[in-house]
PDB file of N, CA and C in Angstrom:
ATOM      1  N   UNK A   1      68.021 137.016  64.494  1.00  0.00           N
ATOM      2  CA  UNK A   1      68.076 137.298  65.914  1.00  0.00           C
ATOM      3  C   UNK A   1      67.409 136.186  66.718  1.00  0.00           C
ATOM      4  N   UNK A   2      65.953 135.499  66.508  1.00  0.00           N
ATOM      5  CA  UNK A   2      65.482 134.412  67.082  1.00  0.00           C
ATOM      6  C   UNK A   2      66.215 133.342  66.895  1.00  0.00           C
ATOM      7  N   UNK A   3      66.943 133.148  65.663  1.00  0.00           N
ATOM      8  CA  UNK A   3      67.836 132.092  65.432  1.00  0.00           C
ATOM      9  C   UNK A   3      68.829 132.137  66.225  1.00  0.00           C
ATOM     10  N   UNK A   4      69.582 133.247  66.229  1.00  0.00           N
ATOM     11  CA  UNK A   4      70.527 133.312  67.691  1.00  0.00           C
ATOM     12  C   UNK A   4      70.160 133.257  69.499  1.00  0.00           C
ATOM     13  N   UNK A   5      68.801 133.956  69.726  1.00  0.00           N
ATOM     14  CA  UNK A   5      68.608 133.519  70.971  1.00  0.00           C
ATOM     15  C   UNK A   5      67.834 131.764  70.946  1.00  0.00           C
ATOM     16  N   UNK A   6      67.723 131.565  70.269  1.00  0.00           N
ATOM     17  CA  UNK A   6      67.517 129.980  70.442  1.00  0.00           C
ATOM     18  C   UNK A   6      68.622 129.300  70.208  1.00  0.00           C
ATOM     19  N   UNK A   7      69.899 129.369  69.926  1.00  0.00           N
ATOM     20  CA  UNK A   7      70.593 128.574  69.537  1.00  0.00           C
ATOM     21  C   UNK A   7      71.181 129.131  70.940  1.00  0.00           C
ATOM     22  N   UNK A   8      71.385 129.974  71.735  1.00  0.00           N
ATOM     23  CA  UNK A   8      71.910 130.258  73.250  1.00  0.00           C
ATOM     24  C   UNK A   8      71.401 129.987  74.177  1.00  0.00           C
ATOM     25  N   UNK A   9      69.835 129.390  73.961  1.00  0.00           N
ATOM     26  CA  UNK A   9      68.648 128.490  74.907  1.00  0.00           C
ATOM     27  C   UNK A   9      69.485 127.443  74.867  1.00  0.00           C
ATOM     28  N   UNK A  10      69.674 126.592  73.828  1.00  0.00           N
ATOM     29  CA  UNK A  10      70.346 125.543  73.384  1.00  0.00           C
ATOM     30  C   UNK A  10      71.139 125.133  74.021  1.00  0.00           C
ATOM     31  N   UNK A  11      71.989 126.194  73.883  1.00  0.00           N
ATOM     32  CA  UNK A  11      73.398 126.107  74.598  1.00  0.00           C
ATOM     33  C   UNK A  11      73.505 126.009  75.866  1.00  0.00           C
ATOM     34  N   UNK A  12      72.514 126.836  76.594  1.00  0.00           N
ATOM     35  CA  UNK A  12      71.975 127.370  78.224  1.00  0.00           C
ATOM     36  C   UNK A  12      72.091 126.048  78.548  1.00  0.00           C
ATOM     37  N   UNK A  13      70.704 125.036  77.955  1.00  0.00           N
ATOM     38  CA  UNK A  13      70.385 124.030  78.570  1.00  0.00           C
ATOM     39  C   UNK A  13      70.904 122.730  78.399  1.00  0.00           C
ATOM     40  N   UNK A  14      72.032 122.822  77.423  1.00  0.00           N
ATOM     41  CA  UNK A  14      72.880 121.717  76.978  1.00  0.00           C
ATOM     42  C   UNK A  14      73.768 121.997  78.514  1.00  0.00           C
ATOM     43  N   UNK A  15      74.438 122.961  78.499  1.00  0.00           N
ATOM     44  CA  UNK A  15      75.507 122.947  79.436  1.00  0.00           C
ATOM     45  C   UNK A  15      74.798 123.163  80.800  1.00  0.00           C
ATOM     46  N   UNK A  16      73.724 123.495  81.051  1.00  0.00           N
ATOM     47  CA  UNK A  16      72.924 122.918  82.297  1.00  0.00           C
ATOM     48  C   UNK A  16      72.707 121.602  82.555  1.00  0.00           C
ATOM     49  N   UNK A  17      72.588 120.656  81.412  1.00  0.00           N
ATOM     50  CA  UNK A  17      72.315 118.925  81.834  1.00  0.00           C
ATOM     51  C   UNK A  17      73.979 118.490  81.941  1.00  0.00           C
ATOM     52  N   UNK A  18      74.621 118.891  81.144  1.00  0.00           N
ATOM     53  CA  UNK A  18      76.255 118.900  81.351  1.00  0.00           C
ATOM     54  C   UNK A  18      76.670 119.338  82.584  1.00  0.00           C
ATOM     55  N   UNK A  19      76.317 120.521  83.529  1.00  0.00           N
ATOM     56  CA  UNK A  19      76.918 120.679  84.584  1.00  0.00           C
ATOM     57  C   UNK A  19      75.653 119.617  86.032  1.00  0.00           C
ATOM     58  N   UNK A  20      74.640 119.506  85.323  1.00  0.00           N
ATOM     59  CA  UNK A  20      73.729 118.531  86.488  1.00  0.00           C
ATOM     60  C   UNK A  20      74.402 117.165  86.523  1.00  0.00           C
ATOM     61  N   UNK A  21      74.795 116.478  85.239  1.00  0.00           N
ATOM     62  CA  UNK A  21      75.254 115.022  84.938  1.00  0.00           C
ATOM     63  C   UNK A  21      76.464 115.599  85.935  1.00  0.00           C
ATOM     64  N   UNK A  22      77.494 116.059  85.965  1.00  0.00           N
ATOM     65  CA  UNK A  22      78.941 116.429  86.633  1.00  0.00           C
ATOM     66  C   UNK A  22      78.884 116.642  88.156  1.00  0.00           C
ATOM     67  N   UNK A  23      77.488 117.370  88.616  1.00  0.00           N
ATOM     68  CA  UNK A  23      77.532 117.189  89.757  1.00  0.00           C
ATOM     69  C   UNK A  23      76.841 116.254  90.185  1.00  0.00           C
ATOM     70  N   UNK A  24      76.274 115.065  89.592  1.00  0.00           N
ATOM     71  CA  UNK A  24      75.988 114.000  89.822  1.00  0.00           C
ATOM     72  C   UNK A  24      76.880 113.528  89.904  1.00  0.00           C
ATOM     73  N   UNK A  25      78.276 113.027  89.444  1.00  0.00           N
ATOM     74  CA  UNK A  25      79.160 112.627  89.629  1.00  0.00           C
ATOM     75  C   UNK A  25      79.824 113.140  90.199  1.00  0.00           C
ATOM     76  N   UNK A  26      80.060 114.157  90.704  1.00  0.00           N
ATOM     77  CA  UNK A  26      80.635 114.715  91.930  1.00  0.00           C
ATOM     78  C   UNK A  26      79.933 114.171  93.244  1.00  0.00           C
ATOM     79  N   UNK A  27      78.436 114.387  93.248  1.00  0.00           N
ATOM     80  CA  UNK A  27      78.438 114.012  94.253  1.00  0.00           C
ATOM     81  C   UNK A  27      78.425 111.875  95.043  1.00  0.00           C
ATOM     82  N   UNK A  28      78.324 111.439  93.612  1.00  0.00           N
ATOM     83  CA  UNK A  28      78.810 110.088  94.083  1.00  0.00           C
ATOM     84  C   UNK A  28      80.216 109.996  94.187  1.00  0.00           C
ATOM     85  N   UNK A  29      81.345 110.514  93.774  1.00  0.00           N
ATOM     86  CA  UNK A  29      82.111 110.307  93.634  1.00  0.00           C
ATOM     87  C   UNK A  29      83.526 111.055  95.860  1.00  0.00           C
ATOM     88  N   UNK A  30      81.943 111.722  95.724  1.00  0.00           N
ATOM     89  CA  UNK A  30      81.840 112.579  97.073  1.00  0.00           C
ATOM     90  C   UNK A  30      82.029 111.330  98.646  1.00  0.00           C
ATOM     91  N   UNK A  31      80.828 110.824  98.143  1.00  0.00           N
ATOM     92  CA  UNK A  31      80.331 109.396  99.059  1.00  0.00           C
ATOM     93  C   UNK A  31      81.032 108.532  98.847  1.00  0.00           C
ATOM     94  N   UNK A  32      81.818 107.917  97.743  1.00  0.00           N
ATOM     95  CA  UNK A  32      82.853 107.124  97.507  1.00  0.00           C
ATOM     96  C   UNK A  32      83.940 107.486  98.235  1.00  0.00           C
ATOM     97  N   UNK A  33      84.714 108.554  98.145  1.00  0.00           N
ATOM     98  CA  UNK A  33      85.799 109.124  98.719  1.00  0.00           C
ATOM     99  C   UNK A  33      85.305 108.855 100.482  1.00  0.00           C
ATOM    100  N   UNK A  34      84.230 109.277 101.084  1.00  0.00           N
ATOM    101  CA  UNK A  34      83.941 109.415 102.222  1.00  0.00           C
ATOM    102  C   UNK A  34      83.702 107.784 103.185  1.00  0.00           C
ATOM    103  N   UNK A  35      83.453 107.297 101.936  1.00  0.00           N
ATOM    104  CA  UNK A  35      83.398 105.441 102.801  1.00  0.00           C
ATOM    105  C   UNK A  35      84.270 104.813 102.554  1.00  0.00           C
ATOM    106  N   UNK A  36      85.503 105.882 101.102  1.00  0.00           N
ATOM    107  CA  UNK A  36      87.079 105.243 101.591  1.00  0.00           C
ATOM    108  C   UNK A  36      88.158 105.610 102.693  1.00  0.00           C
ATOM    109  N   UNK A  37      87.191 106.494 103.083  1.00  0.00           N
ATOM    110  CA  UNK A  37      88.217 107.363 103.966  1.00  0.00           C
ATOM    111  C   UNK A  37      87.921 106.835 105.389  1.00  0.00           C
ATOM    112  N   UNK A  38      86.458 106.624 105.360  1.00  0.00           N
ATOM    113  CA  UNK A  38      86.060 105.756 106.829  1.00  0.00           C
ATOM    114  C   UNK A  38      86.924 104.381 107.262  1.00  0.00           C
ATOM    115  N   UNK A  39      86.733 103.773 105.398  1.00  0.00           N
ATOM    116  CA  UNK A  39      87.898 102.212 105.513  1.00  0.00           C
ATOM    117  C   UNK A  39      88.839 102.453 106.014  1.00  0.00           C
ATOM    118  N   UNK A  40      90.132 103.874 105.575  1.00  0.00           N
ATOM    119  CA  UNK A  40      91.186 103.979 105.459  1.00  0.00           C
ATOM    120  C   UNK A  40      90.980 104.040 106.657  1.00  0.00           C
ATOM    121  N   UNK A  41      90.380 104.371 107.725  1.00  0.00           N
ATOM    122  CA  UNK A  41      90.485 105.102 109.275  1.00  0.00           C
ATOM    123  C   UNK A  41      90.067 103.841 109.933  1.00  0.00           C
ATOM    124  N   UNK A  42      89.528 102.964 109.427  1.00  0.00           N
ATOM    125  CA  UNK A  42      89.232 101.877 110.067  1.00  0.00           C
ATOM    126  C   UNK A  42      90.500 100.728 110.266  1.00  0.00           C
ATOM    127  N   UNK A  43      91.001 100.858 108.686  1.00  0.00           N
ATOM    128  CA  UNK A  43      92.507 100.326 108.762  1.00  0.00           C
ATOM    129  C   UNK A  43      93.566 101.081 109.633  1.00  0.00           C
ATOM    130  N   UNK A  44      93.897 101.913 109.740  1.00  0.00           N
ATOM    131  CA  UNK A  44      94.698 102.540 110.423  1.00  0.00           C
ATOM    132  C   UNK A  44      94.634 102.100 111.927  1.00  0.00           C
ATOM    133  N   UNK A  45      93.380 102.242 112.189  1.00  0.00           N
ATOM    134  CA  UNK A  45      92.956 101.755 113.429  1.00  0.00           C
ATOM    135  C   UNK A  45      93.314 100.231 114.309  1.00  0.00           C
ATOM    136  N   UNK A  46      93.606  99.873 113.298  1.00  0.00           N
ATOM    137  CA  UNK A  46      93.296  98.297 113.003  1.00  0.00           C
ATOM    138  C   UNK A  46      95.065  98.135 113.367  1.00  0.00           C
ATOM    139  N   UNK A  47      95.575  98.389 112.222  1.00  0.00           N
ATOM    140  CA  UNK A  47      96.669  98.632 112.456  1.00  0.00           C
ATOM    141  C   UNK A  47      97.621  98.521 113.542  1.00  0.00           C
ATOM    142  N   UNK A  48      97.211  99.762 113.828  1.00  0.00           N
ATOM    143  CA  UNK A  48      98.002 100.648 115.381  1.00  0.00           C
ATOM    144  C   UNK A  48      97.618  99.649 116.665  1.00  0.00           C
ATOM    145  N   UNK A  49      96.446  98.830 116.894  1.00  0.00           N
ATOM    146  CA  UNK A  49      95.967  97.737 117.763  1.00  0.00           C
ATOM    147  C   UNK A  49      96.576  96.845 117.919  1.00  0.00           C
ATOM    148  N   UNK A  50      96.990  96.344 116.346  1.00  0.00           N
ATOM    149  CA  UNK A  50      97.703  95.031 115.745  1.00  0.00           C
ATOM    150  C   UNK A  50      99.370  95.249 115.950  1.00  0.00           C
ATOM    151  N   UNK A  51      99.692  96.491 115.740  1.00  0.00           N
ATOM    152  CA  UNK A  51     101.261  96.724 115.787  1.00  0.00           C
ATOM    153  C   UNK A  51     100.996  96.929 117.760  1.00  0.00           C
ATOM    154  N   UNK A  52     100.208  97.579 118.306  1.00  0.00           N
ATOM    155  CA  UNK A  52     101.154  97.448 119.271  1.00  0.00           C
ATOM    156  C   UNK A  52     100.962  95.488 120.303  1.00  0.00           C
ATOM    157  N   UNK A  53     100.292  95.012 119.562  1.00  0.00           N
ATOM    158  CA  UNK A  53      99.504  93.199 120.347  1.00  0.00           C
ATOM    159  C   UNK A  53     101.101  92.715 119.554  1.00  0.00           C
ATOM    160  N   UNK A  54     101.173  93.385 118.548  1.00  0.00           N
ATOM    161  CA  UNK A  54     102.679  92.663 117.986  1.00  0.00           C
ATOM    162  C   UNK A  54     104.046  92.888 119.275  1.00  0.00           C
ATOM    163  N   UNK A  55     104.027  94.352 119.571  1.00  0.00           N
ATOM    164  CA  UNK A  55     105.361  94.858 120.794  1.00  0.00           C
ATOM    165  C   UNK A  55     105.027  94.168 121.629  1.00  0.00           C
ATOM    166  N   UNK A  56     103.642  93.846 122.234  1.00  0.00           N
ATOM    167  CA  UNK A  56     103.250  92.874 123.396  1.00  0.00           C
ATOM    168  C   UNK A  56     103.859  92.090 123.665  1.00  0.00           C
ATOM    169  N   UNK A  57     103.805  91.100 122.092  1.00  0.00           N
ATOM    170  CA  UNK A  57     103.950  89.940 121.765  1.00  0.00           C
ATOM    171  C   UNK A  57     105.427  89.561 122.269  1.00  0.00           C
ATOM    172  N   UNK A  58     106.031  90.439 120.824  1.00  0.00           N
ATOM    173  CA  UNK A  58     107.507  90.301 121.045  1.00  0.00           C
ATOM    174  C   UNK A  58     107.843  90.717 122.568  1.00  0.00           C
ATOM    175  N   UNK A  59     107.888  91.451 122.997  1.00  0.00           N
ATOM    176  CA  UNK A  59     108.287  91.712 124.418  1.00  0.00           C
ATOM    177  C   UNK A  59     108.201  90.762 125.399  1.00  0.00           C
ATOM    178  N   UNK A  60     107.315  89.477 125.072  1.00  0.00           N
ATOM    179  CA  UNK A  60     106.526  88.624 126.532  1.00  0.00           C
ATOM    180  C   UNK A  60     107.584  87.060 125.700  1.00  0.00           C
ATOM    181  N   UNK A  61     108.077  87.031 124.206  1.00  0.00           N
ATOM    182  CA  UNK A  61     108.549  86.028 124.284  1.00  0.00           C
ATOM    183  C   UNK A  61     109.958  86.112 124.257  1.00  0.00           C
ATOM    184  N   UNK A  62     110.355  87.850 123.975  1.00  0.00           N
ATOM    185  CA  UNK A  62     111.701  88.148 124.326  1.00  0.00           C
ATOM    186  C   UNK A  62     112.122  87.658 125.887  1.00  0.00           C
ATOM    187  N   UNK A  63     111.063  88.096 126.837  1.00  0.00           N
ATOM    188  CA  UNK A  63     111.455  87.641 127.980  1.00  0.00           C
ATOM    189  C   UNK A  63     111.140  86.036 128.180  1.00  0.00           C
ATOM    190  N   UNK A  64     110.105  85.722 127.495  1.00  0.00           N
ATOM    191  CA  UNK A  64     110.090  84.023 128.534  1.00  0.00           C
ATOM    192  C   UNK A  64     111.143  83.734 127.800  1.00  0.00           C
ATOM    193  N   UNK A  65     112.085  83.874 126.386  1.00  0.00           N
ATOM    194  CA  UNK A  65     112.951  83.200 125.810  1.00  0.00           C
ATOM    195  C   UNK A  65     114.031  83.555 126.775  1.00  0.00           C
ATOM    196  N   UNK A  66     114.279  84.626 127.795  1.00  0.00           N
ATOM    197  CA  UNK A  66     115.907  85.094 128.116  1.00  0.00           C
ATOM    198  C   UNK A  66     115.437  84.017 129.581  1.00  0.00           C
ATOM    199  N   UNK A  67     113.955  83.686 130.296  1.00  0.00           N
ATOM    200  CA  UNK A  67     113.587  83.080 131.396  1.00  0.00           C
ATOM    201  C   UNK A  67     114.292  81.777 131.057  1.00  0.00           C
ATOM    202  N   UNK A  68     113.712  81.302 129.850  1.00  0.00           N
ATOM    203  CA  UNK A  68     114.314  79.605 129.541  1.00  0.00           C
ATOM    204  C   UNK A  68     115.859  79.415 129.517  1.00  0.00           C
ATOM    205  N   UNK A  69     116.244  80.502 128.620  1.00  0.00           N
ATOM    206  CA  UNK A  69     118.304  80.913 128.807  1.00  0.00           C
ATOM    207  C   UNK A  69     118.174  80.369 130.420  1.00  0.00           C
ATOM    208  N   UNK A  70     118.279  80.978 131.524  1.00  0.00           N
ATOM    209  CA  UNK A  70     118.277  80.722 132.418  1.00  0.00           C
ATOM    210  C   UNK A  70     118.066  79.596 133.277  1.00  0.00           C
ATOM    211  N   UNK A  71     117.099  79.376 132.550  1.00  0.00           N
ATOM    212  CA  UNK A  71     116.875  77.928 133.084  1.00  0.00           C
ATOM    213  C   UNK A  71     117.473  76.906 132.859  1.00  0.00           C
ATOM    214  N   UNK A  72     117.602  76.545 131.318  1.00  0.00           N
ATOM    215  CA  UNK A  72     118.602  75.656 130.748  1.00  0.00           C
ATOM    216  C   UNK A  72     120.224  75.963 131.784  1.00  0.00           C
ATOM    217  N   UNK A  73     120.284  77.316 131.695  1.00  0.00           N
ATOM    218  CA  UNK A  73     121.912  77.499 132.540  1.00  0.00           C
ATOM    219  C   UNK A  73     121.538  76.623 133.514  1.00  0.00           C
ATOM    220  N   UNK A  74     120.641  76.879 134.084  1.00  0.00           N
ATOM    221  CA  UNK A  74     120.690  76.506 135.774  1.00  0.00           C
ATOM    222  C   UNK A  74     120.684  74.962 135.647  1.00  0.00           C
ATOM    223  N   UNK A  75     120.173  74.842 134.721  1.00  0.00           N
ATOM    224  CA  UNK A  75     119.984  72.931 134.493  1.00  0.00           C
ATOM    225  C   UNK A  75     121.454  72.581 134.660  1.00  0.00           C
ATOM    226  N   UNK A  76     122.025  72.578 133.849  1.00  0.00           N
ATOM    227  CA  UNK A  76     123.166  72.409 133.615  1.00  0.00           C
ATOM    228  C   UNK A  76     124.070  72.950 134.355  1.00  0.00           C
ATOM    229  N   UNK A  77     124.170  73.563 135.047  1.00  0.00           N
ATOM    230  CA  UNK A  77     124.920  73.848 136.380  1.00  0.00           C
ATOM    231  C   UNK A  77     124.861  72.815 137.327  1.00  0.00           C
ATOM    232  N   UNK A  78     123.483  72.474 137.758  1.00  0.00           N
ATOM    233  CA  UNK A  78     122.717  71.433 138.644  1.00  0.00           C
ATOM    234  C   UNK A  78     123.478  69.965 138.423  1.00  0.00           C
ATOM    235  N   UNK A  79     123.369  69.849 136.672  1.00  0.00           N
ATOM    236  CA  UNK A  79     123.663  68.482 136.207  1.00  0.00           C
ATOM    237  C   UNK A  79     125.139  68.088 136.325  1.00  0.00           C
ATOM    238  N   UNK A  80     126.038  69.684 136.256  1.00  0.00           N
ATOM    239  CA  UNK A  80     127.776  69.352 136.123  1.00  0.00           C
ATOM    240  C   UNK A  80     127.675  69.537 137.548  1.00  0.00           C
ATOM    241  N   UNK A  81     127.282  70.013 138.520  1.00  0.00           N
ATOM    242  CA  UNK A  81     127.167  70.034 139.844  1.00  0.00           C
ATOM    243  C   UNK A  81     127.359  68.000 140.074  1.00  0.00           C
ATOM    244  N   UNK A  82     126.032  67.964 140.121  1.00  0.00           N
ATOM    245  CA  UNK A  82     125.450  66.006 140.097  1.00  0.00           C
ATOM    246  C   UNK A  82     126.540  65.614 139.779  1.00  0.00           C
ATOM    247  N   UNK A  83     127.164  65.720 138.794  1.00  0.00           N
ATOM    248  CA  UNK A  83     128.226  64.649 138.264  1.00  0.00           C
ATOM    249  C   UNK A  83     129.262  64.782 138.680  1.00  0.00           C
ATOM    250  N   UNK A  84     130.133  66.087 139.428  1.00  0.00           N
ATOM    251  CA  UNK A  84     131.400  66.220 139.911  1.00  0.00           C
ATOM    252  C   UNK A  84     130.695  65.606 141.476  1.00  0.00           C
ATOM    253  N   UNK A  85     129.906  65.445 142.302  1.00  0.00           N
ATOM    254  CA  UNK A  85     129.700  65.118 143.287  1.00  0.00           C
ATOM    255  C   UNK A  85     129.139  63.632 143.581  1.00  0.00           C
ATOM    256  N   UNK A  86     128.701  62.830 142.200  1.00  0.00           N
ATOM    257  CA  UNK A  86     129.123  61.459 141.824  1.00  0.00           C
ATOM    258  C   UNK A  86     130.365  60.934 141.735  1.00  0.00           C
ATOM    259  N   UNK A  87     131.492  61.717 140.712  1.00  0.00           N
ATOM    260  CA  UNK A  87     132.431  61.175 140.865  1.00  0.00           C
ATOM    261  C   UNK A  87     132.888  61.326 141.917  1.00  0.00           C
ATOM    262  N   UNK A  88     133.303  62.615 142.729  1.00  0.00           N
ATOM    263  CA  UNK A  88     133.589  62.706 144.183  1.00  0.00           C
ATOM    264  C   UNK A  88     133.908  61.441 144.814  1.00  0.00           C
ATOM    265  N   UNK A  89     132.198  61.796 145.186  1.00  0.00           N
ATOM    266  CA  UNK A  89     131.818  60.061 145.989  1.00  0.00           C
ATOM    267  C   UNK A  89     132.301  59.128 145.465  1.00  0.00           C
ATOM    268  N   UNK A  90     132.136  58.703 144.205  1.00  0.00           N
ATOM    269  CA  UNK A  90     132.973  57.151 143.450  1.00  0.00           C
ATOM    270  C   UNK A  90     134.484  57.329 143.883  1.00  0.00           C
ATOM    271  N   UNK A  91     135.020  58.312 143.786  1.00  0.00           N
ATOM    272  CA  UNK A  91     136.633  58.284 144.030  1.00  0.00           C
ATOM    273  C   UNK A  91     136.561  57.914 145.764  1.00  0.00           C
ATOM    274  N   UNK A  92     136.184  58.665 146.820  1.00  0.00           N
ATOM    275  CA  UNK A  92     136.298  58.901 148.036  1.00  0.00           C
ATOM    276  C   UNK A  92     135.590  56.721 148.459  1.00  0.00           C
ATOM    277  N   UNK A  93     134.269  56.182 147.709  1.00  0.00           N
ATOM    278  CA  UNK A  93     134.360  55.112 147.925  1.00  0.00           C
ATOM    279  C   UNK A  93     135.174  53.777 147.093  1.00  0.00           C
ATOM    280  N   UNK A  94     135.383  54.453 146.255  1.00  0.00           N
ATOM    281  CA  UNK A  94     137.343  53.427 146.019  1.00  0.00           C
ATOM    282  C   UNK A  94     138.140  53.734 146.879  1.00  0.00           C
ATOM    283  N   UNK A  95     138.286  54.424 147.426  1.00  0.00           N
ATOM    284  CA  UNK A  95     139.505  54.765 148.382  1.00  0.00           C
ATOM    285  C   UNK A  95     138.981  54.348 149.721  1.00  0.00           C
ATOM    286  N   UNK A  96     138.307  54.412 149.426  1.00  0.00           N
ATOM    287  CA  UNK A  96     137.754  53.321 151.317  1.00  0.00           C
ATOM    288  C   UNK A  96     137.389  51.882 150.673  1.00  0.00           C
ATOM    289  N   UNK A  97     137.688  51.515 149.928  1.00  0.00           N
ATOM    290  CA  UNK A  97     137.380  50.126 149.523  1.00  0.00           C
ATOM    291  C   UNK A  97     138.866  49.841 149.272  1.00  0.00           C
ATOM    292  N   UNK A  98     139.576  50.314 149.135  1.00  0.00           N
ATOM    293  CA  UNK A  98     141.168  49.883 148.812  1.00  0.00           C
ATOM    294  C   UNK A  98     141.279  49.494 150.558  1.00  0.00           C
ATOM    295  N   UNK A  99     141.393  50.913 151.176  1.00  0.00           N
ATOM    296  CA  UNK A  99     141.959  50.574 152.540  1.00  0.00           C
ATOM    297  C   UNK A  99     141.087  49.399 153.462  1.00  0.00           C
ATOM    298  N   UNK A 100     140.170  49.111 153.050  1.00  0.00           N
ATOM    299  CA  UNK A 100     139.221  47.723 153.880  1.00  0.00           C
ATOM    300  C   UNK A 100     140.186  46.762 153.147  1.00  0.00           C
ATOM    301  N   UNK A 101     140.847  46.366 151.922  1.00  0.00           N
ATOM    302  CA  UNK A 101     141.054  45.235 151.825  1.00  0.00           C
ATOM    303  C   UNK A 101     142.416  45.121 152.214  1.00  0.00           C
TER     304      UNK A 101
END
């Protein structure tokens, strides 16, 4: 009978340092989870800042790119403008240089 309640002391306090070691590791494993979860929220954060400086982004060179379209048009309107109103003139002063001679 002493042989049996000591061998259930045994047991008591085996699986008492067994369940202390476990919640030792529970509870680091507690604090681990909790300063990955802070990272994860920090990334997320991070993220959502970064994606929308990205829509910013794109949005401000979508437009200066459609501003420059425009501009280039207008150049070149200006420039075939210039040149039909060069030749113009070159034709209109051959033709007054014919009739002087």
């Amino acid at each position: 009978m002493v042989k049996c309640l000591n061998l259930l002391r045994s047991q008591q306090t085996a699986l008492e340092e067994r369940i202390a070691t476990q919640e030792k590791k529970k509870d680091t494993l507690t604090k681990e989870m909790e300063k990955l979860q802070r990272m994860l929220d920090q990334l997320e954060t991070s993220i959502a800042e970064d994606t929308k400086k990205l829509n910013d982004c794109s949005k401000r060179l979508a437009e200066t790119e459609h501003g420059y379209t425009k501009v280039v048009d207008t150049l070149q309107l200006l420039l075939l403008s210039a040149k039909e109103k060069v030749s113009t003139t070159s034709i209109t002063h051959d033709d007054t240089s014919k009739h002087s001679s």
